[in-house]
Protein backbone atom coordinates (compact mmCIF):
# COMPACT_ATOMS: atom_id res chain seq x y z
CA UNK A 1 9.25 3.98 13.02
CA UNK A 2 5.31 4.49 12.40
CA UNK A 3 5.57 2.22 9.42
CA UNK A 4 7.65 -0.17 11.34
CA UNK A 5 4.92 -1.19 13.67
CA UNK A 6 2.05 -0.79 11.41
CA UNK A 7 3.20 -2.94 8.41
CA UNK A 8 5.65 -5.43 11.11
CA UNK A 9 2.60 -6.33 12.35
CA UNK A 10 0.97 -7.13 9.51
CA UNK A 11 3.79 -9.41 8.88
CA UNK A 12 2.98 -11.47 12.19
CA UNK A 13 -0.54 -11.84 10.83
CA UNK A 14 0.79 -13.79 8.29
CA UNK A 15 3.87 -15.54 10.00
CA UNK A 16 4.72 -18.43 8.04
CA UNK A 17 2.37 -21.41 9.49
CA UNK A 18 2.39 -26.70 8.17
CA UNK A 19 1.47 -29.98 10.29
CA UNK A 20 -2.34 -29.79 12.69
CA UNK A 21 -2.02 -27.94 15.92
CA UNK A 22 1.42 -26.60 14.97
CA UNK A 23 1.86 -22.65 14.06
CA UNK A 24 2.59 -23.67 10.41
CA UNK A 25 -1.12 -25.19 9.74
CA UNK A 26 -1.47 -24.80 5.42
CA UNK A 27 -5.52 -24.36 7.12
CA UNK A 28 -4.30 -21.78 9.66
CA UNK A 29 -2.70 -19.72 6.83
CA UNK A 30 -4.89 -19.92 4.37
CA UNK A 31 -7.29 -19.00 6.54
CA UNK A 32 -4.95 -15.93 8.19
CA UNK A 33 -4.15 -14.54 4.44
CA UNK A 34 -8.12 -14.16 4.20
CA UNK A 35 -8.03 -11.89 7.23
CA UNK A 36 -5.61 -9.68 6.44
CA UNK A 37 -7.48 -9.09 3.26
CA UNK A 38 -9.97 -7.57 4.60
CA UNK A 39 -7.39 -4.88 6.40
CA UNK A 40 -6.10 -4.02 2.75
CA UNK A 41 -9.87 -3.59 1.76
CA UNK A 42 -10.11 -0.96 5.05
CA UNK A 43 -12.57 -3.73 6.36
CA UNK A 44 -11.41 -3.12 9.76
CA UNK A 45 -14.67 -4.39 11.45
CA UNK A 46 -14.91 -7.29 9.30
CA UNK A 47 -11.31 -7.55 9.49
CA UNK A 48 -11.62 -7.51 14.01
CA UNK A 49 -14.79 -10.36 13.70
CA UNK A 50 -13.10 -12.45 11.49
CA UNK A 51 -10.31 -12.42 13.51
CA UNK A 52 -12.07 -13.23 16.81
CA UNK A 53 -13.80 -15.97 15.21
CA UNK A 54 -10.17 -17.48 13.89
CA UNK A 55 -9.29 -17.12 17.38
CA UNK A 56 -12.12 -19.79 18.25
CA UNK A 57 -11.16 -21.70 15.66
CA UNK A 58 -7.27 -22.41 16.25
CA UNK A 59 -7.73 -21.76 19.98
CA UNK A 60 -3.91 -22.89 20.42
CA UNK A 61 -2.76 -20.16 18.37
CA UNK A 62 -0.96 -16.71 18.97
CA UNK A 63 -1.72 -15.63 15.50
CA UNK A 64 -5.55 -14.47 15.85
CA UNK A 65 -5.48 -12.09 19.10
CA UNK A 66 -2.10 -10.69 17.56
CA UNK A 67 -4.09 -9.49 14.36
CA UNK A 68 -6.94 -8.90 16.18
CA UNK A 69 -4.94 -6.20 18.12
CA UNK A 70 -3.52 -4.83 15.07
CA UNK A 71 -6.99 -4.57 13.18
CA UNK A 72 -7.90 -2.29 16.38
CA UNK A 73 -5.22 -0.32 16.17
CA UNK A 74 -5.42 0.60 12.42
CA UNK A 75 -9.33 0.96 12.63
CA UNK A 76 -8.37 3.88 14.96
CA UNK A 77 -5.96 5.24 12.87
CA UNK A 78 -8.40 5.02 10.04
CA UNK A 79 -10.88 7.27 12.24
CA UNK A 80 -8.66 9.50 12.80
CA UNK A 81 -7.61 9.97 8.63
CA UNK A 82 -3.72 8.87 9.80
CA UNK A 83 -2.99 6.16 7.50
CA UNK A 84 -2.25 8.24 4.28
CA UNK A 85 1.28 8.83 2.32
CA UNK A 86 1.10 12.46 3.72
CA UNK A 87 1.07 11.60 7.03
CA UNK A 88 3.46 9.16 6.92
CA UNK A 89 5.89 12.24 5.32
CA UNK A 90 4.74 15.21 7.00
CA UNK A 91 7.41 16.26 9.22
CA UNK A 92 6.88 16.64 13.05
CA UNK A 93 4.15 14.19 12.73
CA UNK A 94 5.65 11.99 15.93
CA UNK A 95 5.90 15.46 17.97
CA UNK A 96 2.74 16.68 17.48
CA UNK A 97 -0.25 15.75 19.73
CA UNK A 98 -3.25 13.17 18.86
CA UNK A 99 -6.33 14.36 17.40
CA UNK A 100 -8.16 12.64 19.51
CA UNK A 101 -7.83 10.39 22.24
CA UNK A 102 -8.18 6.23 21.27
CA UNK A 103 -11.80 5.02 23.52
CA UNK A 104 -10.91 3.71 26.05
CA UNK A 105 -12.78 0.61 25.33
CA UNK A 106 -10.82 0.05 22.47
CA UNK A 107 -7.25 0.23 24.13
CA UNK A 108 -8.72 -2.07 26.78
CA UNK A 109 -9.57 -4.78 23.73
CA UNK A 110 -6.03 -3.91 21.98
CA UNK A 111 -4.67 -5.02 25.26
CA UNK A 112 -6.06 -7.58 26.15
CA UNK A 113 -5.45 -9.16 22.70
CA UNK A 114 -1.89 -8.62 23.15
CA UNK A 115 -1.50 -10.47 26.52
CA UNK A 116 -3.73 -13.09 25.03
CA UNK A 117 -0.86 -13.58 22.34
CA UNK A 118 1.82 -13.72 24.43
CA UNK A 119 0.48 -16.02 26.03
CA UNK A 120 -0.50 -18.58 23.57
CA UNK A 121 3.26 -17.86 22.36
CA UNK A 122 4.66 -18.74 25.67
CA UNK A 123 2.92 -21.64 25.94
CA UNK A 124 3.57 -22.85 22.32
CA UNK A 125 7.47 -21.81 23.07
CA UNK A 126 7.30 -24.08 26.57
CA UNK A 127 6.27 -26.98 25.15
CA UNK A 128 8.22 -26.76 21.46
CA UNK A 129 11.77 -25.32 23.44
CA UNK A 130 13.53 -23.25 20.52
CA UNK A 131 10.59 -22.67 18.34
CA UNK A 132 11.26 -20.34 15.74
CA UNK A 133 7.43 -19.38 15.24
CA UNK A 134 6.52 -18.45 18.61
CA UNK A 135 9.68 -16.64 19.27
CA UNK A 136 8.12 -14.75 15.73
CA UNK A 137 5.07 -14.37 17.51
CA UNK A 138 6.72 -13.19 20.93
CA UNK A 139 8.50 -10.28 19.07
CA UNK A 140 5.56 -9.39 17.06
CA UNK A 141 3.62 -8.43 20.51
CA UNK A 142 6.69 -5.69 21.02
CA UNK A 143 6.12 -5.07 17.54
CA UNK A 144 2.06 -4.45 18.32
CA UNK A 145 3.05 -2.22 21.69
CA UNK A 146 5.62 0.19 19.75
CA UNK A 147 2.80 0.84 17.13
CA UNK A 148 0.66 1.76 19.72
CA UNK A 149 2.75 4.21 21.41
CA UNK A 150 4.35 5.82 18.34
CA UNK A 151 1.08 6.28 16.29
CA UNK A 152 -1.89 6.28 18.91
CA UNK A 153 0.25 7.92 22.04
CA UNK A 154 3.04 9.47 20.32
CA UNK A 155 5.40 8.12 22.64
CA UNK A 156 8.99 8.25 20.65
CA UNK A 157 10.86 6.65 23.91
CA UNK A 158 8.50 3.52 24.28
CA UNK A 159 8.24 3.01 20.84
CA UNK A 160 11.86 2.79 19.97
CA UNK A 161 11.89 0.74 23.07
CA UNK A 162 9.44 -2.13 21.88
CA UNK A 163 10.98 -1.91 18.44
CA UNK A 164 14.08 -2.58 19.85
CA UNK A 165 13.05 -5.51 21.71
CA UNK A 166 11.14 -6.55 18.18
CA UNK A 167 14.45 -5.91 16.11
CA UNK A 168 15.98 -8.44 18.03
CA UNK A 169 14.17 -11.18 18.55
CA UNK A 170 13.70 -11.09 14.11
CA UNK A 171 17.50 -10.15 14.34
CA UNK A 172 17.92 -13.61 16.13
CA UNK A 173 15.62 -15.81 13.73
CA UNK A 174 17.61 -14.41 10.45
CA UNK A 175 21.04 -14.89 12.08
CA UNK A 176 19.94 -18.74 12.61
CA UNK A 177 18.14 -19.03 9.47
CA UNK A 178 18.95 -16.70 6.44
CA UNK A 179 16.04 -17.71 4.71
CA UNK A 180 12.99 -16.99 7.20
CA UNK A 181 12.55 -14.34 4.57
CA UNK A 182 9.78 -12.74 6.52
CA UNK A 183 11.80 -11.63 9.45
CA UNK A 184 13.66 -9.48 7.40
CA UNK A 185 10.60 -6.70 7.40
CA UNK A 186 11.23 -5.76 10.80
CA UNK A 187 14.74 -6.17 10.95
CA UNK A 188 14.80 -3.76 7.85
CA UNK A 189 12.43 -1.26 8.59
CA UNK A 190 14.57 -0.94 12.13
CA UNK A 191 17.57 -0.66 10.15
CA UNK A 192 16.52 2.05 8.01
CA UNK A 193 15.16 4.20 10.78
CA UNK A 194 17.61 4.00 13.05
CA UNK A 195 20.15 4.73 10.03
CA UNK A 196 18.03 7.91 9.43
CA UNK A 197 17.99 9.44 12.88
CA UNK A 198 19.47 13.07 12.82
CA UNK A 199 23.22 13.34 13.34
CA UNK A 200 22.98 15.67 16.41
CA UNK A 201 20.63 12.72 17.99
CA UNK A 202 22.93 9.18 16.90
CA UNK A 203 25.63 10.00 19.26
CA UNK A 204 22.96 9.44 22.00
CA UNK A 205 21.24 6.85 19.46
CA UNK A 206 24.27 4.54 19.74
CA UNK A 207 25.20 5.35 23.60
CA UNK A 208 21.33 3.65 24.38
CA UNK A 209 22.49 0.47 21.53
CA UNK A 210 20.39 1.87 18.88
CA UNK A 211 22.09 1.14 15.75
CA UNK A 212 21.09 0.87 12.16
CA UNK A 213 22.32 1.21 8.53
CA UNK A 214 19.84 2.87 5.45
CA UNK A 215 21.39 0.92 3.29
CA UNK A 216 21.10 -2.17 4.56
CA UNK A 217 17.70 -1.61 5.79
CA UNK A 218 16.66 -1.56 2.28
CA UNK A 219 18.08 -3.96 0.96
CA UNK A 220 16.10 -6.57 3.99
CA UNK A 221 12.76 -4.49 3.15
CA UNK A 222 13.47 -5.38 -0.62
CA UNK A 223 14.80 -8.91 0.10
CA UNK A 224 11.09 -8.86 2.10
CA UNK A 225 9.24 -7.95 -0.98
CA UNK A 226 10.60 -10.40 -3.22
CA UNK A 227 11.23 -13.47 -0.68
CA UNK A 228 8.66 -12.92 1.58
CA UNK A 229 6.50 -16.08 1.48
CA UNK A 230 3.34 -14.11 3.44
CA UNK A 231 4.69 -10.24 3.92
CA UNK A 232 5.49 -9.25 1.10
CA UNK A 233 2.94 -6.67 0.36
CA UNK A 234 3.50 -5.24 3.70
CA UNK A 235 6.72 -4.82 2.62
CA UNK A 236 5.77 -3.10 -0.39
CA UNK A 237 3.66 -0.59 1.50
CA UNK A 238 6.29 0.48 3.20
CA UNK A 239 8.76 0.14 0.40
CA UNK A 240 6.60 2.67 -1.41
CA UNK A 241 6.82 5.14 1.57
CA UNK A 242 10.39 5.18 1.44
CA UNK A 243 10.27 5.35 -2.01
CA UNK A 244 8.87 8.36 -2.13
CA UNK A 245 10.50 9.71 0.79
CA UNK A 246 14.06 9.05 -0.80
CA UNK A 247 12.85 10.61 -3.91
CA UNK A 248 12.31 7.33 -6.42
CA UNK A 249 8.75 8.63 -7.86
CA UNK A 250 8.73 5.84 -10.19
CA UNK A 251 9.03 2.89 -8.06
CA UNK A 252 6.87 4.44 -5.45
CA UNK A 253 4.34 4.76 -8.16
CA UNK A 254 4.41 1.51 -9.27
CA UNK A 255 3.58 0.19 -5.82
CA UNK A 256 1.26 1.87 -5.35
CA UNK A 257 -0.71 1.10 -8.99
CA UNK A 258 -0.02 -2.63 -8.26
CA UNK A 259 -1.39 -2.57 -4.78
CA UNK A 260 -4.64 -0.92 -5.83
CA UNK A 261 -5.16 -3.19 -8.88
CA UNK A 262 -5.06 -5.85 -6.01
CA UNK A 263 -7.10 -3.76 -3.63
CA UNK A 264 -9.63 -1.81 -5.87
CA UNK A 265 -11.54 -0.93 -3.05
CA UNK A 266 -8.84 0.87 -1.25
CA UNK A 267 -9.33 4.58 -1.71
CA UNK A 268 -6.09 5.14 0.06
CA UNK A 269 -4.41 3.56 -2.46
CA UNK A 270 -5.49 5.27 -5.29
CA UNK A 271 -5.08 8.49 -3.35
CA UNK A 272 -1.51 7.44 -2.91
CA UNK A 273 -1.08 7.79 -6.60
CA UNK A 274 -2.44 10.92 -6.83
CA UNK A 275 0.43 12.23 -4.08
CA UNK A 276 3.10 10.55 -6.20
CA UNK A 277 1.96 12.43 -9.26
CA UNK A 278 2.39 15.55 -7.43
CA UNK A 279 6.15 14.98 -6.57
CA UNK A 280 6.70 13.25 -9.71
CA UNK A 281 5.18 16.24 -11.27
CA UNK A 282 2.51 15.53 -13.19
CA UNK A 283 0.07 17.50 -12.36
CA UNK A 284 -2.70 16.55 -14.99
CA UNK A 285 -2.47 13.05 -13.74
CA UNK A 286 -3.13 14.01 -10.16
CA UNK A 287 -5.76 15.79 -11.15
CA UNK A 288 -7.78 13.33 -12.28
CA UNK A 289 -6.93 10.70 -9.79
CA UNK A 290 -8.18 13.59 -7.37
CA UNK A 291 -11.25 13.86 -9.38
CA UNK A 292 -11.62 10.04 -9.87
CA UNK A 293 -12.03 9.73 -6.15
CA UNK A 294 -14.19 11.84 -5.07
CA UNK A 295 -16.61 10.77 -8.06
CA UNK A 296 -16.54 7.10 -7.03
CA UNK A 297 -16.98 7.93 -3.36
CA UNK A 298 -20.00 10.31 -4.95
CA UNK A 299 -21.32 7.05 -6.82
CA UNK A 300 -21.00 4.79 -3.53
CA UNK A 301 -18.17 2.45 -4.79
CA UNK A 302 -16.92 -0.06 -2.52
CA UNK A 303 -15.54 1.15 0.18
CA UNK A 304 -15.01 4.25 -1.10
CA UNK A 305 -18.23 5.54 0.57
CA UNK A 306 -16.25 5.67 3.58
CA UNK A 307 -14.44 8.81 2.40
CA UNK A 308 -14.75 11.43 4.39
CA UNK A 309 -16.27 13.22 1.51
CA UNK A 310 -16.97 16.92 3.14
CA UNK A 311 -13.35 16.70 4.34
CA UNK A 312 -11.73 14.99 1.79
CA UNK A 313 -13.86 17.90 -1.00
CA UNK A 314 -11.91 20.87 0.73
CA UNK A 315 -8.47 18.92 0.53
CA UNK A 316 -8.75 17.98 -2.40
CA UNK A 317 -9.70 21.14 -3.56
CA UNK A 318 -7.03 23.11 -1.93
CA UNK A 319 -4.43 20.38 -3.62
CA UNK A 320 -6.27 21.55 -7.18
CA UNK A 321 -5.77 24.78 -6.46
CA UNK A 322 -1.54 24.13 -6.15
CA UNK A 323 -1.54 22.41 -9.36
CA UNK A 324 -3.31 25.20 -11.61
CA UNK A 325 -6.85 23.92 -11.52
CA UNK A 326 -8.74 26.46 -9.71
CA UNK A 327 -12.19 26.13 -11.69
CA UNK A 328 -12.28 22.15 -10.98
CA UNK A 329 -10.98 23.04 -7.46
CA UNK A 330 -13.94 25.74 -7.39
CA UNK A 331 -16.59 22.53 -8.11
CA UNK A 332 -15.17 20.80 -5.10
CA UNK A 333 -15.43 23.70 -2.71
CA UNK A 334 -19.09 24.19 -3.96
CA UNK A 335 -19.57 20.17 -3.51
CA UNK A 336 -18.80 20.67 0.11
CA UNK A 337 -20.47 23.12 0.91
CA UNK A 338 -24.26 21.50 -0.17
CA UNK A 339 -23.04 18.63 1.49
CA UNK A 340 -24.98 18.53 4.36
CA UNK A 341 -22.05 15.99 5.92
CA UNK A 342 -19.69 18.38 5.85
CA UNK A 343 -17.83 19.33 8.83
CA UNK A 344 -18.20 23.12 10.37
CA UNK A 345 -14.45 23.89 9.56
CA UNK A 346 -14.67 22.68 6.06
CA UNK A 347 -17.91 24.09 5.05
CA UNK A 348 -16.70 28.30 6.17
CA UNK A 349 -13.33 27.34 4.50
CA UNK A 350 -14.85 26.06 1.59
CA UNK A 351 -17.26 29.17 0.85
CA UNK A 352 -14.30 31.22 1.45
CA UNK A 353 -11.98 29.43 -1.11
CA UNK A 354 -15.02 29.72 -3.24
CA UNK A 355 -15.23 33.18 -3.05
CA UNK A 356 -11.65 33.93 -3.90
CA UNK A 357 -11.60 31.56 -6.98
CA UNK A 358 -15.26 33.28 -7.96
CA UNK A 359 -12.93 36.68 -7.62
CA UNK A 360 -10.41 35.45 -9.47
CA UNK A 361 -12.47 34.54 -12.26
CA UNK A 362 -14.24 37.90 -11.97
CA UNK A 363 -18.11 36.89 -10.72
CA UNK A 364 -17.88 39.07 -8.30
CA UNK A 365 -21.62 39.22 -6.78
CA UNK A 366 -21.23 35.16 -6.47
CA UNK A 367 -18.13 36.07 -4.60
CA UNK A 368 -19.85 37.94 -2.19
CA UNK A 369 -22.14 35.30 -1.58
CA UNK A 370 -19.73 33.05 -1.09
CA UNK A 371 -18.35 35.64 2.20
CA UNK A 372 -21.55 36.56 2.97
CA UNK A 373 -22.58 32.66 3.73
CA UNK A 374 -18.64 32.85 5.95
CA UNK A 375 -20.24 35.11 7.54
CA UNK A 376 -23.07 33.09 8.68
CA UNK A 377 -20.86 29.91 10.33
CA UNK A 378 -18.34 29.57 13.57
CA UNK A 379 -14.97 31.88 12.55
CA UNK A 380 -12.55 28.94 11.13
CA UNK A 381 -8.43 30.24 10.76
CA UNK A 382 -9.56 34.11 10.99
CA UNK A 383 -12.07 33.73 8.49
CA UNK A 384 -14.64 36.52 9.17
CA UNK A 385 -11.73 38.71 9.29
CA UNK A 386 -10.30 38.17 5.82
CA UNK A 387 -14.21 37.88 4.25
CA UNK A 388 -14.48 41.19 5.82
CA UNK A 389 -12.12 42.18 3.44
CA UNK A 390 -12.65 40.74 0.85
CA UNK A 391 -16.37 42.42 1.24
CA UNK A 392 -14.51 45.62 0.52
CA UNK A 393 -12.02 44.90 -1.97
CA UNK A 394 -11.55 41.64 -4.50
CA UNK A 395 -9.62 38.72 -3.31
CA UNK A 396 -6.29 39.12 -5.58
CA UNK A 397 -3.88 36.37 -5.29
């Protein structure tokens, strides 16, 4: 349901737009595909300016606040290092409490960009009676509300509540019109969810009229991919989540190479890879990619300075470690902690994985060091107990 809302709205961003002053200005979409660019480059400021600008520009039109209000929402999920493969997979995600809470400031501006929207929709809809694009644009603003309460609020209820209300008003537009191929991103990614609830839950699933198929729910997202005249790599995002989720490595990896060869400056991307290696296993390959990141975010690549290199050091590192590269892993754990940007958790943890690879490898005096500097910092996950320890007898794993 997370990917639902994220990529749907994407899909909005780039609703299919032809004549002046109509929602199908060749101008308008153009100018639209150029925005959400820059939210596949993790341009998210850019990506919010550019969008308020468009908004001045095509004053008339629903499209601009819509994507503005998306662009806030993913900037924030970007901040809070939420929009990777692994978190898309990891189990209990939904249940679990928020990091942190979204400023304030921000929800206000997500909000006010919605009702903005809606408006401009309802207008468009009152004066063109039947209008297939600002009914698209109507059910794209559920679409924006059920991202924000399943990713930024965790709230399962309202979420499956504005994706409802989203998954129908596509539902409708495909029903009249098999081809608006776009439309078929929501209505799959609804499908497939709600075809993948647990069985002890769809008994109350299909009491509240929450009804889906997997099957069919890929074959829309696909139909999406390939037919999609302005969401199909939305689709393809989310095709690669499920890809991997379902247990097709290849495809999944293929994506995912494809989407980064398109968007080189998305680290995300290219750590995707790496994460598809691992289940694919190949763990040489995701290795390197591992590697590969962290040394362009070291040499300031596009974009890829904004890895969160002190964090992203001690994950990597503990991934190296699972896939039988503890010396390389050891570099990485070292890296982060000179690294005067590295967070307090990550800097004990990372002299303490030091110090157990060090014992591992027999340098034993370097090992103590390593505790010695635990020692020193805030106790992180019982970490002066277990260098205590390990001060009086070698880590053994």
């Amino acid at each position: 349901m997370r990917v639902l809302i994220v990529t749907g709205a994407l899909m909005v961003v780039l609703a299919p737009l032809a004549q002046a002053q109509s929602l199908r200005d060749a101008e308008y979409l153009n100018a639209a595909h150029e925005g959400a660019d820059y939210l596949y480059r993790l341009e998210h400021d850019e990506a919010i300016h550019y969008f308020e600008e468009l908004a001045r520009n095509y004053p008339h039109h629903p499209g601009p606040p819509l994507a503005e209000a998306y662009a806030i929402m993913l900037r924030e999920l970007f901040a809070k290092q939420e929009l990777e493969l692994d978190q898309f997979l990891a189990p209990g995600y939904f249940s679990s409490g928020s990091r942190r809470e979204m400023p304030v400031a921000d929800r206000q501006a997500f909000q006010r960009a919605i009702v903005r929207s809606r408006e401009l929709a309802e207008k468009y809809f009152a004066a063109h009676a039947g209008d297939p694009d600002a009914r698209y644009y109507l059910a794209g603003c559920e679409g924006a509300l059920g991202a924000l309460a399943l990713t930024i609020d965790r709230d399962y209820m309202s979420a499956l509540r504005y994706g409802k209300a989203a998954y129908r008003g596509e539902r409708a537009l495909v029903e009249e019109d098999p081809e608006f191929w776009d439309a078929y991103l929501t209505v799959g990614t609804y499908e497939y969810v709600m075809g993948n609830i647990p069985w002890y839950l769809k008994w109350i699933a299909a009491i509240a009229g929450y009804r889906g198929s997997e099957k069919r729910g890929f074959e829309y997202l696909i139909t999406a991919a390939e037919k999609g005249e302005f969401v199909g790599n939305d689709a393809r995002v989310l095709l690669m989540v499920l890809y991997v989720r379902e247990g097709y490595y290849d495809y999944a990896l293929q994506v995912a190479q494809e989407l980064h060869e398109r968007y080189p400056e998305n680290f995300l991307l290219h750590v995707n890879q790496a994460q598809i290696l691992e289940r694919k296993r190949e763990p040489a390959r995701a290795i390197e990619i591992y590697l590969e990141v962290v040394r362009l975010a070291e040499e300031g690549r596009k974009n890829y300075q904004k890895v969160p290199l002190g964090t992203f050091r001690y994950t990597a590192g503990l991934r190296l470690i699972e896939l039988g590269a503890r010396e390389r892993a050891l570099e990485l754990f070292l890296g982060a902690t000179q690294d005067p940007d590295t967070p307090d958790r990550e800097r004990a943890l990372s002299h303490l994985r030091a110090g157990e690879i060090l014992d591992l490898l027999g340098e034993r005096s370097e090992a103590v060091s390593q505790y010695e500097e635990v020692q020193k910092l805030r106790e992180f996950e019982n970490s002066h107990d277990t260098v205590s320890k390990y001060l009086k007898s070698p880590y053994r794993r």
